[in-house]
Protein backbone atom coordinates (compact mmCIF):
# COMPACT_ATOMS: atom_id res chain seq x y z
CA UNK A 1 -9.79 -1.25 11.35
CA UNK A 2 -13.58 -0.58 10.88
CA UNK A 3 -14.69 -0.75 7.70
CA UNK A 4 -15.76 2.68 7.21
CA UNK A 5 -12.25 3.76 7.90
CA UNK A 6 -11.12 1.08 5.59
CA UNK A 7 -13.31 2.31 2.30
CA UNK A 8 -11.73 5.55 2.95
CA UNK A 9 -8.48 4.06 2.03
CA UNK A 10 -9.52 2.74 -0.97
CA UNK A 11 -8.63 5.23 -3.84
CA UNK A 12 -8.47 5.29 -7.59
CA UNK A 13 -5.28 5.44 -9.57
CA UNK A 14 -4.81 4.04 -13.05
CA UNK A 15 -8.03 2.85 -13.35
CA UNK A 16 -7.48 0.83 -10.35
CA UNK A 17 -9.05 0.79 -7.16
CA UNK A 18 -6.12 0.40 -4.87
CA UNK A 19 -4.82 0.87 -1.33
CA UNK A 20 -1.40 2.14 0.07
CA UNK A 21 1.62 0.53 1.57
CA UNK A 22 0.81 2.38 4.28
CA UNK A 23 -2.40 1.96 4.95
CA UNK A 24 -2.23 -1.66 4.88
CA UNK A 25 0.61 -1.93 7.11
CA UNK A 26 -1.57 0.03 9.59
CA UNK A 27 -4.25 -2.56 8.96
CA UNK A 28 -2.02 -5.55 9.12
CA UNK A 29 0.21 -3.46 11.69
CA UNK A 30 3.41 -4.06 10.26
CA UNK A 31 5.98 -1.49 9.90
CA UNK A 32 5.61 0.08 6.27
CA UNK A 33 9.32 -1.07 5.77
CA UNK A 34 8.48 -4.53 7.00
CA UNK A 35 5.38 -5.10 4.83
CA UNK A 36 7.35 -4.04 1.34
CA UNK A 37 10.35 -6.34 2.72
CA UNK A 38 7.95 -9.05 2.24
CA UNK A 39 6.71 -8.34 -0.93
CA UNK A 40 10.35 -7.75 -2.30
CA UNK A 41 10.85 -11.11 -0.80
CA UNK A 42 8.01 -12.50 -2.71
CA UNK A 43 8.40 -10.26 -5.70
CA UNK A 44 7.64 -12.82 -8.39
CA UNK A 45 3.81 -13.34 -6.47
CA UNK A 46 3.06 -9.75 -7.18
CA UNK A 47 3.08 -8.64 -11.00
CA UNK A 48 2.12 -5.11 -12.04
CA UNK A 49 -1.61 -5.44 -12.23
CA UNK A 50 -0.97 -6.50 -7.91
CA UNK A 51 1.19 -3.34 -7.15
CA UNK A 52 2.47 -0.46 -8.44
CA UNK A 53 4.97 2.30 -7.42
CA UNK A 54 3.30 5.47 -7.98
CA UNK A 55 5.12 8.06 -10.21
CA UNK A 56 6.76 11.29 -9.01
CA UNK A 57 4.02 13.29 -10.96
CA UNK A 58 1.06 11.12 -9.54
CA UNK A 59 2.92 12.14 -5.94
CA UNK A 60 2.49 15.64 -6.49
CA UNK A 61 -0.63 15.93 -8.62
CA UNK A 62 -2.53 13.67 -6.16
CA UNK A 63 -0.91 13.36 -2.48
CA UNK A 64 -3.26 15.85 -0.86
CA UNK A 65 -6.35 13.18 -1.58
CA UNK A 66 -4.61 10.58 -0.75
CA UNK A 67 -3.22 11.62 3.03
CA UNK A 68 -5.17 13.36 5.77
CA UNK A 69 -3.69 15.84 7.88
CA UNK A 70 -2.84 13.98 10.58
CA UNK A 71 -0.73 11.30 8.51
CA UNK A 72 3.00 11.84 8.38
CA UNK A 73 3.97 12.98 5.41
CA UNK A 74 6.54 10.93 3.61
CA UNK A 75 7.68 14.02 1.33
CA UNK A 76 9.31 13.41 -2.18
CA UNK A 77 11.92 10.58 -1.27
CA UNK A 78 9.64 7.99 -0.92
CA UNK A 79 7.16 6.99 -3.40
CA UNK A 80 4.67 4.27 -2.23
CA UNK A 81 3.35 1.61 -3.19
CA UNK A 82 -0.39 0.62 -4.16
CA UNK A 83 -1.65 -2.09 -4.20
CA UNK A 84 -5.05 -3.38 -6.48
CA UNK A 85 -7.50 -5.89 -5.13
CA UNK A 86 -5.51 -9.43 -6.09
CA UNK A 87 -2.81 -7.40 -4.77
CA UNK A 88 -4.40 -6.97 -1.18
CA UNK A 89 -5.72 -10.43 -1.63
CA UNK A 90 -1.76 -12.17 -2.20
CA UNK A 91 -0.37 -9.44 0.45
CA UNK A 92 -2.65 -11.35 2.64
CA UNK A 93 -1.35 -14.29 2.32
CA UNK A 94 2.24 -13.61 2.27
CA UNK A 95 1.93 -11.90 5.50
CA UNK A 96 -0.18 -14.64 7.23
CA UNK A 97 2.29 -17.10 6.22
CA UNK A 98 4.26 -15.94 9.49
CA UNK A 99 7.37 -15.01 7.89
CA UNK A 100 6.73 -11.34 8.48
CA UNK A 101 8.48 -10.28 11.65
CA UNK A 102 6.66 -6.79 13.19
């Protein structure tokens, strides 16, 4: 992913600087579904200043931001998650330690 595309990724929530599930999955290109299988896997490496679910309220005050026009859109059902810079940083290494299957 070049890094221009990659800083437009990068949003702020919370106070946070932080980057979606699905975004990173696209940059580690993993499934969404397979990337948060491995952080429920590792759940205990990833407190809540690494990741977040965002709220149903943040969904709908914020989504249009957060997703261009040519994403998918996920719609109410699924809430994703972000993820702040240690986050990124120990999503990293979970996923390089191969047990991620694509």
């Amino acid at each position: 992913m070049e890094l221009s595309i990659l800083h437009s990724k990068i949003h702020e929530l919370r106070g946070e600087k932080i980057i979606f599930d699905f975004d990173l999955a696209l940059l580690y290109d993993v499934e969404t579904k397979v990337l948060n299988q491995a952080v429920k896997r590792n759940s205990i490496r990833f407190p809540s200043d690494f990741m977040f679910q965002i709220t149903l309220e943040e969904f709908e005050l914020n989504w249009s931001q957060f997703v261009t026009s040519s994403r998918k859109h996920r719609g109410k059902s699924y809430l994703p998650y972000a993820f702040t810079e240690q986050g990124v940083a120990m999503l990293s290494s979970v996923l390089r330690s191969g047990s991620v299957k694509k």
